[in-house]
Every structure is written in C-alpha cells, then in structure tokens.
C-alpha atoms as a PDB file:
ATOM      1  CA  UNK A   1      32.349   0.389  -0.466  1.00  0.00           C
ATOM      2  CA  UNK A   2      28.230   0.849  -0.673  1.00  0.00           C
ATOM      3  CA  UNK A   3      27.240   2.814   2.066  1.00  0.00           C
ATOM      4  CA  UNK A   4      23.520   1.614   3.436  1.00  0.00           C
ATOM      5  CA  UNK A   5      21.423   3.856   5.161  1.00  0.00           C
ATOM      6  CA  UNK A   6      20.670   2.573   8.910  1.00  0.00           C
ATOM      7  CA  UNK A   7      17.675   0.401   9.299  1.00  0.00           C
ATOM      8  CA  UNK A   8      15.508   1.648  12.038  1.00  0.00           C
ATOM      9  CA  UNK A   9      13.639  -0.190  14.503  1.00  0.00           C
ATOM     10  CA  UNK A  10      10.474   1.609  13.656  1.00  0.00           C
ATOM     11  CA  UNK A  11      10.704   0.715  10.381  1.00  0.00           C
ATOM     12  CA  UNK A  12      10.864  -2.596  10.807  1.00  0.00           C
ATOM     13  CA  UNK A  13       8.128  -2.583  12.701  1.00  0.00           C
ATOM     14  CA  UNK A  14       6.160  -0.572  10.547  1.00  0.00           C
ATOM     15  CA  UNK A  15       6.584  -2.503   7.606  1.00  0.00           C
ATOM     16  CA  UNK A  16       5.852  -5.441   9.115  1.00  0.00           C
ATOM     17  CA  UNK A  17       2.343  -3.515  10.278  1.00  0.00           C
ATOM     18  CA  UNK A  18       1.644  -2.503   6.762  1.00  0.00           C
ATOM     19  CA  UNK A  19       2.671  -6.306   5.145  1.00  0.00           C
ATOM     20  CA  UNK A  20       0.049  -8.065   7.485  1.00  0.00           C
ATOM     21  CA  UNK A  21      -2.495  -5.242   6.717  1.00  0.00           C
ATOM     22  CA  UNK A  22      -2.229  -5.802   2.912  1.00  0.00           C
ATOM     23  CA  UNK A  23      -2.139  -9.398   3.403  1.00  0.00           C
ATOM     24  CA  UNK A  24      -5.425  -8.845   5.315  1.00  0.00           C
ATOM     25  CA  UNK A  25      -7.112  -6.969   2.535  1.00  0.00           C
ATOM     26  CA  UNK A  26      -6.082  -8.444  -0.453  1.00  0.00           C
ATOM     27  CA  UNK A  27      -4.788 -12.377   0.415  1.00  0.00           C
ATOM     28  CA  UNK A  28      -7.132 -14.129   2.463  1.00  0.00           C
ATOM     29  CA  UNK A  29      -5.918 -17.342   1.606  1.00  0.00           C
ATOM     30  CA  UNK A  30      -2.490 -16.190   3.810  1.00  0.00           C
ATOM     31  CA  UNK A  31      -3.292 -16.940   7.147  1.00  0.00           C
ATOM     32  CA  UNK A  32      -0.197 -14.431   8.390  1.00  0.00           C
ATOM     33  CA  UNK A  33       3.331 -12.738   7.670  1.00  0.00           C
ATOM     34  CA  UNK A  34       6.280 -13.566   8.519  1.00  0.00           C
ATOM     35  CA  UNK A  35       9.425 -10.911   8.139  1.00  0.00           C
ATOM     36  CA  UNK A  36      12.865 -11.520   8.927  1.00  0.00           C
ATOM     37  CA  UNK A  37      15.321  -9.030   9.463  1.00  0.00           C
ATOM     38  CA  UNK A  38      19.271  -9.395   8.103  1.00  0.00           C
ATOM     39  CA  UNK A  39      21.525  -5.855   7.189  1.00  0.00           C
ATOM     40  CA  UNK A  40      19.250  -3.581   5.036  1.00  0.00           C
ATOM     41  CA  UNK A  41      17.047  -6.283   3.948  1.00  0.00           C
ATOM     42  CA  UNK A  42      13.532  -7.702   4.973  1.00  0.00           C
ATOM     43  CA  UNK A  43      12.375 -11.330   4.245  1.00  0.00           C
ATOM     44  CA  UNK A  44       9.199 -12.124   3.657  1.00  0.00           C
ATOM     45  CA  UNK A  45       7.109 -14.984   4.103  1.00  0.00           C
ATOM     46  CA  UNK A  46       3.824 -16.255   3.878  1.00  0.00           C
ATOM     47  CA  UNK A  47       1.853 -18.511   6.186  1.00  0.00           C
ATOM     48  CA  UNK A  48      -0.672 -20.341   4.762  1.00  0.00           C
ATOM     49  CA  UNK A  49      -3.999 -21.848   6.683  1.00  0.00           C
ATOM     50  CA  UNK A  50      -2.290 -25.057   6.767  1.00  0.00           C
ATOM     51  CA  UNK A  51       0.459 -24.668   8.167  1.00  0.00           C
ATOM     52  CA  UNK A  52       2.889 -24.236   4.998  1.00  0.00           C
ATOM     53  CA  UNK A  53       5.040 -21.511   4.684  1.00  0.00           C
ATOM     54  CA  UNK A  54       5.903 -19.594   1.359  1.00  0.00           C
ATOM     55  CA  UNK A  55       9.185 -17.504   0.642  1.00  0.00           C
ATOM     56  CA  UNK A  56       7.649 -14.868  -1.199  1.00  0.00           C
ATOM     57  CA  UNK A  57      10.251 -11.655  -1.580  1.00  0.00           C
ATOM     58  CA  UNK A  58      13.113  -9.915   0.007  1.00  0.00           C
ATOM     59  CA  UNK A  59      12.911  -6.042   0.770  1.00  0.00           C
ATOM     60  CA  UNK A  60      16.022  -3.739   0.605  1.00  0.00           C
ATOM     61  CA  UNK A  61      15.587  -0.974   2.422  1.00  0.00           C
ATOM     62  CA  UNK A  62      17.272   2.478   0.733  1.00  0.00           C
ATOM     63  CA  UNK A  63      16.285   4.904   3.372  1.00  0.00           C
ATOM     64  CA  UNK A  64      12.729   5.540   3.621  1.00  0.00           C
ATOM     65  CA  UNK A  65       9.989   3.448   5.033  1.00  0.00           C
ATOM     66  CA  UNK A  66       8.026   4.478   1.436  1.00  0.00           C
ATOM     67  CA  UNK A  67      10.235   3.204  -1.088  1.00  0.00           C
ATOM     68  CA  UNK A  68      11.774  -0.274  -1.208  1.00  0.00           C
ATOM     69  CA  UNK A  69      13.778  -2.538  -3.514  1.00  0.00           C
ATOM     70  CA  UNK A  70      12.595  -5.717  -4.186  1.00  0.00           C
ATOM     71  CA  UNK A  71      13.730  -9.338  -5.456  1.00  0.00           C
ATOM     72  CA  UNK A  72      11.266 -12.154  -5.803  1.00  0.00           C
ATOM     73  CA  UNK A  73      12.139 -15.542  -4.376  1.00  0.00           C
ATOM     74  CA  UNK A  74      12.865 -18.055  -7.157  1.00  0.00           C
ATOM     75  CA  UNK A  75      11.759 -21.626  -5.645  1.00  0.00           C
ATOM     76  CA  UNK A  76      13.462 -23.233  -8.957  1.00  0.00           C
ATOM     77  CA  UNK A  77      16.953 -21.875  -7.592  1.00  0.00           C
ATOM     78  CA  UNK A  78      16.183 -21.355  -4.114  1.00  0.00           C
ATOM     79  CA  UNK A  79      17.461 -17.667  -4.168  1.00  0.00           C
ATOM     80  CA  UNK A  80      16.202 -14.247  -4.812  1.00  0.00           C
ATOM     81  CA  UNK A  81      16.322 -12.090  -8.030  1.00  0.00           C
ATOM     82  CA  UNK A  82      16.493  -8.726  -8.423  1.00  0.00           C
ATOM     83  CA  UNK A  83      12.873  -7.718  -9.754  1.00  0.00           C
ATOM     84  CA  UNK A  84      11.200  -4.435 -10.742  1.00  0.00           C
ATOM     85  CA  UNK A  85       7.931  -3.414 -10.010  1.00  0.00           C
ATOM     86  CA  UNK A  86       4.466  -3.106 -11.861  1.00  0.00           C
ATOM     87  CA  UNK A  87       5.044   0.163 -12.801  1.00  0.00           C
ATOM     88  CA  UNK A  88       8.258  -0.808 -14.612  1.00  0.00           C
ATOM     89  CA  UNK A  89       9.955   1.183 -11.559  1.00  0.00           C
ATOM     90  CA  UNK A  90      13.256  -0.755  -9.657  1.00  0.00           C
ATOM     91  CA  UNK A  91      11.377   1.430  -6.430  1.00  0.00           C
ATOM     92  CA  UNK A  92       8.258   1.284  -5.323  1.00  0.00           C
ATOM     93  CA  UNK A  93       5.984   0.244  -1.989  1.00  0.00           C
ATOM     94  CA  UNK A  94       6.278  -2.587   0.167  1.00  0.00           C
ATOM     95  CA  UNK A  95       2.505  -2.978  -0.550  1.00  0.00           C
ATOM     96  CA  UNK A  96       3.071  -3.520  -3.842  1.00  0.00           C
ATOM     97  CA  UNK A  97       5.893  -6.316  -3.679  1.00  0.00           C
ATOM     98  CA  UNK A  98       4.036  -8.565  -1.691  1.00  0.00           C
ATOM     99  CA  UNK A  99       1.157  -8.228  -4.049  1.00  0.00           C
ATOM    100  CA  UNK A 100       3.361  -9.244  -7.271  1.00  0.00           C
ATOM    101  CA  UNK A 101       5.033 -12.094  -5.201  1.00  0.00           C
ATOM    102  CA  UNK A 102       1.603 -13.298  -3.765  1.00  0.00           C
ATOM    103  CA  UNK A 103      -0.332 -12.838  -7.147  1.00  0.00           C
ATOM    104  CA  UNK A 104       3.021 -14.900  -8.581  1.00  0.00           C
ATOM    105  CA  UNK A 105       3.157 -17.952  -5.864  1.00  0.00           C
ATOM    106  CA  UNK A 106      -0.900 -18.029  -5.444  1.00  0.00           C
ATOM    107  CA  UNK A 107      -1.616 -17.505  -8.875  1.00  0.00           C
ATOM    108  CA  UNK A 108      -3.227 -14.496  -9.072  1.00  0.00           C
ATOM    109  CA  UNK A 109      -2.047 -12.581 -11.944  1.00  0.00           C
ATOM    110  CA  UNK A 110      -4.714  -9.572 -11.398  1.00  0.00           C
ATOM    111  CA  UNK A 111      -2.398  -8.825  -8.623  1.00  0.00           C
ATOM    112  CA  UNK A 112      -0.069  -6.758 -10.939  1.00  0.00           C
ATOM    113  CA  UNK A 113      -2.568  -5.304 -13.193  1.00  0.00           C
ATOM    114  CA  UNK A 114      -4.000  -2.063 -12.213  1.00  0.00           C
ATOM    115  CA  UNK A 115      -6.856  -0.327 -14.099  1.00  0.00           C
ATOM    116  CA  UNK A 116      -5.252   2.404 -16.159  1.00  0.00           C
ATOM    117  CA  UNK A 117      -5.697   5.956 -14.824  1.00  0.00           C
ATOM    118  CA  UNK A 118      -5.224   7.823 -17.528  1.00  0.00           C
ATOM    119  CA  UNK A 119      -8.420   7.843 -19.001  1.00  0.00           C
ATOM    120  CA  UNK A 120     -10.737  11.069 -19.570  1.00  0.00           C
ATOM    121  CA  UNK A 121     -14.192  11.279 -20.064  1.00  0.00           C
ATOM    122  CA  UNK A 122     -13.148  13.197 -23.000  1.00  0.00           C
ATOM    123  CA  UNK A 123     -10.348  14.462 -25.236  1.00  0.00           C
ATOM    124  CA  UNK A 124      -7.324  16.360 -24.029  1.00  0.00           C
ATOM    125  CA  UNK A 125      -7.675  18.804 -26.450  1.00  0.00           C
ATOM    126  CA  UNK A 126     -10.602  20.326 -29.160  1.00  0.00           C
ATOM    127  CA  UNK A 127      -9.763  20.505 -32.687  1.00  0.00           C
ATOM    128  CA  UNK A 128     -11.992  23.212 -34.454  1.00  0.00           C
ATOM    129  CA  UNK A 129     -10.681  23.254 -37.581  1.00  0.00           C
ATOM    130  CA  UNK A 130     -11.726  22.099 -41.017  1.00  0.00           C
ATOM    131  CA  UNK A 131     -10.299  18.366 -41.122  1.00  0.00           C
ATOM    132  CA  UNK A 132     -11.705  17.427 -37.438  1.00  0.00           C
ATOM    133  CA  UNK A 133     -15.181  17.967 -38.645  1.00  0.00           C
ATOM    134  CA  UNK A 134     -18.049  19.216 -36.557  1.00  0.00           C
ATOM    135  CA  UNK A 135     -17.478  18.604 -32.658  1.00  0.00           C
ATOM    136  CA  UNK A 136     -20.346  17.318 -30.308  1.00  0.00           C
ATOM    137  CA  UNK A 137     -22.234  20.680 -29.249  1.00  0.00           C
ATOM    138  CA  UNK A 138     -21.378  19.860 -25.107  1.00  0.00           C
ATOM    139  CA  UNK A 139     -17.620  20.005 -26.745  1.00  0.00           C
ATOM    140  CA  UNK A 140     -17.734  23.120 -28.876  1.00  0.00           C
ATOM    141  CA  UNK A 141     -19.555  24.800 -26.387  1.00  0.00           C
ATOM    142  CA  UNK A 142     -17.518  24.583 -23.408  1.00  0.00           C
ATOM    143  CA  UNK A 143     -14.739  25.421 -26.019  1.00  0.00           C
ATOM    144  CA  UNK A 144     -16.156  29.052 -26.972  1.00  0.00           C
ATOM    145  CA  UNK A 145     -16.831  29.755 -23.215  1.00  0.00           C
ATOM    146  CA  UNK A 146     -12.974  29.080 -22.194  1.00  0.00           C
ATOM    147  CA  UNK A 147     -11.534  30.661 -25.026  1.00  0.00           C
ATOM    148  CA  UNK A 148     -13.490  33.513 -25.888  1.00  0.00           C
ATOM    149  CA  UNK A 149     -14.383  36.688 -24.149  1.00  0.00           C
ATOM    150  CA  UNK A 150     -16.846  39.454 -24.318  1.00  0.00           C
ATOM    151  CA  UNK A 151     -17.512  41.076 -28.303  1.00  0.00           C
ATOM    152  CA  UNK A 152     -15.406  38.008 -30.534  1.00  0.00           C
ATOM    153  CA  UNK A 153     -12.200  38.936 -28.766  1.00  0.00           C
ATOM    154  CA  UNK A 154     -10.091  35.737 -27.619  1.00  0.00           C
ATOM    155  CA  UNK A 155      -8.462  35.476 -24.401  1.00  0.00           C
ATOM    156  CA  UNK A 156      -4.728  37.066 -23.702  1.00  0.00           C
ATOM    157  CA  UNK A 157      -3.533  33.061 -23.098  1.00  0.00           C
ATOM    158  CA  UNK A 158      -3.739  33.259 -27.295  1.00  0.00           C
ATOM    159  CA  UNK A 159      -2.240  36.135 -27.582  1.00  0.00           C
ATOM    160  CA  UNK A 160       0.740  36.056 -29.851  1.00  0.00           C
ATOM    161  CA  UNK A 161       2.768  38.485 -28.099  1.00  0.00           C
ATOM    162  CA  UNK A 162       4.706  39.628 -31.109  1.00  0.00           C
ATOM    163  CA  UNK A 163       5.365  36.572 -32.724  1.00  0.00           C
ATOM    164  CA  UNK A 164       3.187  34.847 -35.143  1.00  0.00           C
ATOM    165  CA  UNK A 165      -0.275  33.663 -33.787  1.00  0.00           C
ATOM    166  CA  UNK A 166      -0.276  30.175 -34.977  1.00  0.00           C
ATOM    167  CA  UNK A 167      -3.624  29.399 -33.251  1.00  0.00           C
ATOM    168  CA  UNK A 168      -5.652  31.744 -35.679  1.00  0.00           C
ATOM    169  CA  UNK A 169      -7.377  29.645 -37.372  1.00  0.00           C
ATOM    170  CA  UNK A 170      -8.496  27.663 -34.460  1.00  0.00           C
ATOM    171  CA  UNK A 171      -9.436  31.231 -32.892  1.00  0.00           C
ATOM    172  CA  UNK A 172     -11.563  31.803 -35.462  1.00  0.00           C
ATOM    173  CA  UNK A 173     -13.364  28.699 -35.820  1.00  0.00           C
ATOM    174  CA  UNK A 174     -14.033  28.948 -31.590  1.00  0.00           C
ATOM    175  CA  UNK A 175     -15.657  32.739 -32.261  1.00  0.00           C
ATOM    176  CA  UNK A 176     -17.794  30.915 -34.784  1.00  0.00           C
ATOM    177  CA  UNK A 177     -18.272  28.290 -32.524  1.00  0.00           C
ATOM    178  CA  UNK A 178     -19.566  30.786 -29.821  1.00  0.00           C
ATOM    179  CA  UNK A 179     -21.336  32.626 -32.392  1.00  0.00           C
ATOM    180  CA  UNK A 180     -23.601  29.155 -33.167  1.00  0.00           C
ATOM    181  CA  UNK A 181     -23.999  28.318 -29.853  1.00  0.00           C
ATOM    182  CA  UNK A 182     -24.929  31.795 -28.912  1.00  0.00           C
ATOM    183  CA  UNK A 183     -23.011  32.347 -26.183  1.00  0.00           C
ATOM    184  CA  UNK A 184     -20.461  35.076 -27.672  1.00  0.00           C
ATOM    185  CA  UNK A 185     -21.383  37.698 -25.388  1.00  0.00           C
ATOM    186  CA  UNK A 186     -20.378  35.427 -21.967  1.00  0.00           C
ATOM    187  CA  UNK A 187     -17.326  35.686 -20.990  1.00  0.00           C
END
C-alpha cells in the first residue's frame, strides 16, 4: 500500500492561482485554465479563445505545493504518461509542466529550453604556469592580488601544512605575476 500525503484545499487553490498566472504571462493564445481535482492528482486543461479545450497534463501532488509530478496527456492514446521535466528531474514546479505541455500542444518548443546559467564572464580558474601561456593582464592581475600578500609571501589558503605544496609552481609564477604588474607590496 502507497501512502499519499493529504491534498489540501489551499493547495488546490493555490495551484490553480499560480497555473492561470503562468498561463497569463507566457500563453496568450490560452484564453483560461481549467484544473480538475481526483485523489492526489490535478488535471489540467487549456481553454482556448475559441472555445476548444486542450488536455494538457496531470499533476501528482507528493506533499508540497513546490514540487509536483507530472505526466503529459497523449491525444494519440487518450491517456497520460509519466514525463520528466526540463531539467531531466521526475520533480519539479507546476509552472514548469504547463509550460512543456503548452510549448508541446501549441507548438512552442522554446518553452522547454532555458538559457544556460552556467556561464562566467571568465574562467573558473587561472593557470600561471608554463604551458597556459601568458594570461590577459585584467586576469593575472586580479590573480597576484588574491593570492599574494605583503613582501612575495603567498596566502596561508596555499599553505601546505606539512604535506607537499603541490601549488608551488603556480605560487611562484603568481609572485612573478605580482612582481610585473607591480602590485607585490598590496595585500
């Protein structure tokens, strides 16, 4: 026996709040939402301007008004499967679901493509020595202020505490880094 966390009242309500909000914002061409309500799940449907309604997805709730399950409605088969989300997550928002089964049924595939956010301006991480070459000066000179400190010395974070300091020759190349850029006397 599955045991199913109670669906409250309020949470119905509220995702049925947040649906017609997204639907507001990102599908004009629905002219409302329509949920249903049956155990732990949520149906959802889609009114369009004229009239037409859409069976879009089905929402299980698992016990927080955040995080939902989600199967898409298959027209060809007239039943819902079992889908995952964007983010290659079974769990995610209820946000989210309508916009994969909205971008699927009004052919919008931008709907599940986000920009990636895991881009940087620049790299994660300097290399100073001899087979990276000579680093942009903005680079190597933010590098010598974080790692070095007053007189040459380097920073107790490089410290090998005992063991061997496998980051000396990187050390080096930063104090002649510093040197260059004459900042080896700031901390």
């Amino acid at each position: 026996m599955v045991l199913v966390a109670k669906y409250p009242d309020s949470t119905k309500t509220s995702l049925a709040q947040r649906l017609t909000a997204r639907a507001r914002e990102r599908w004009p061409g629905l002219a409302s939402i329509a949920v249903r309500h049956r155990g732990a799940f949520s149906y959802v449907d889609g009114v369009l301007a004229d009239g037409t309604t859409l069976r879009l997805c089905r929402l299980r709730y698992i016990g927080s008004a955040h995080d939902w399950r989600f199967a898409i409605y298959r027209a060809s088969h007239d039943d819902y499967d079992d889908s995952i989300f964007p983010t290659g997550l079974p769990v995610g928002t209820c946000e989210d679901a309508l916009d994969v089964a909205c971008g699927l049924y009004l052919a919008d595939p931008t709907a599940w493509t986000r920009p990636p956010t895991n881009l940087r301006p620049r790299p994660l991480s300097v290399k100073t020595n001899a087979e990276a070459g000579p680093q942009p000066p903005e680079l190597s000179t933010r590098r010598s202020r974080v790692c070095c400190r007053p007189a040459g010395g380097c920073s107790s974070a490089y410290a090998g505490a005992g063991k061997r300091n496998v980051l000396q020759p990187e050390l080096a190349a930063c104090e002649r880094l510093a040197a260059l850029a004459g900042d080896g006397d700031k901390p």
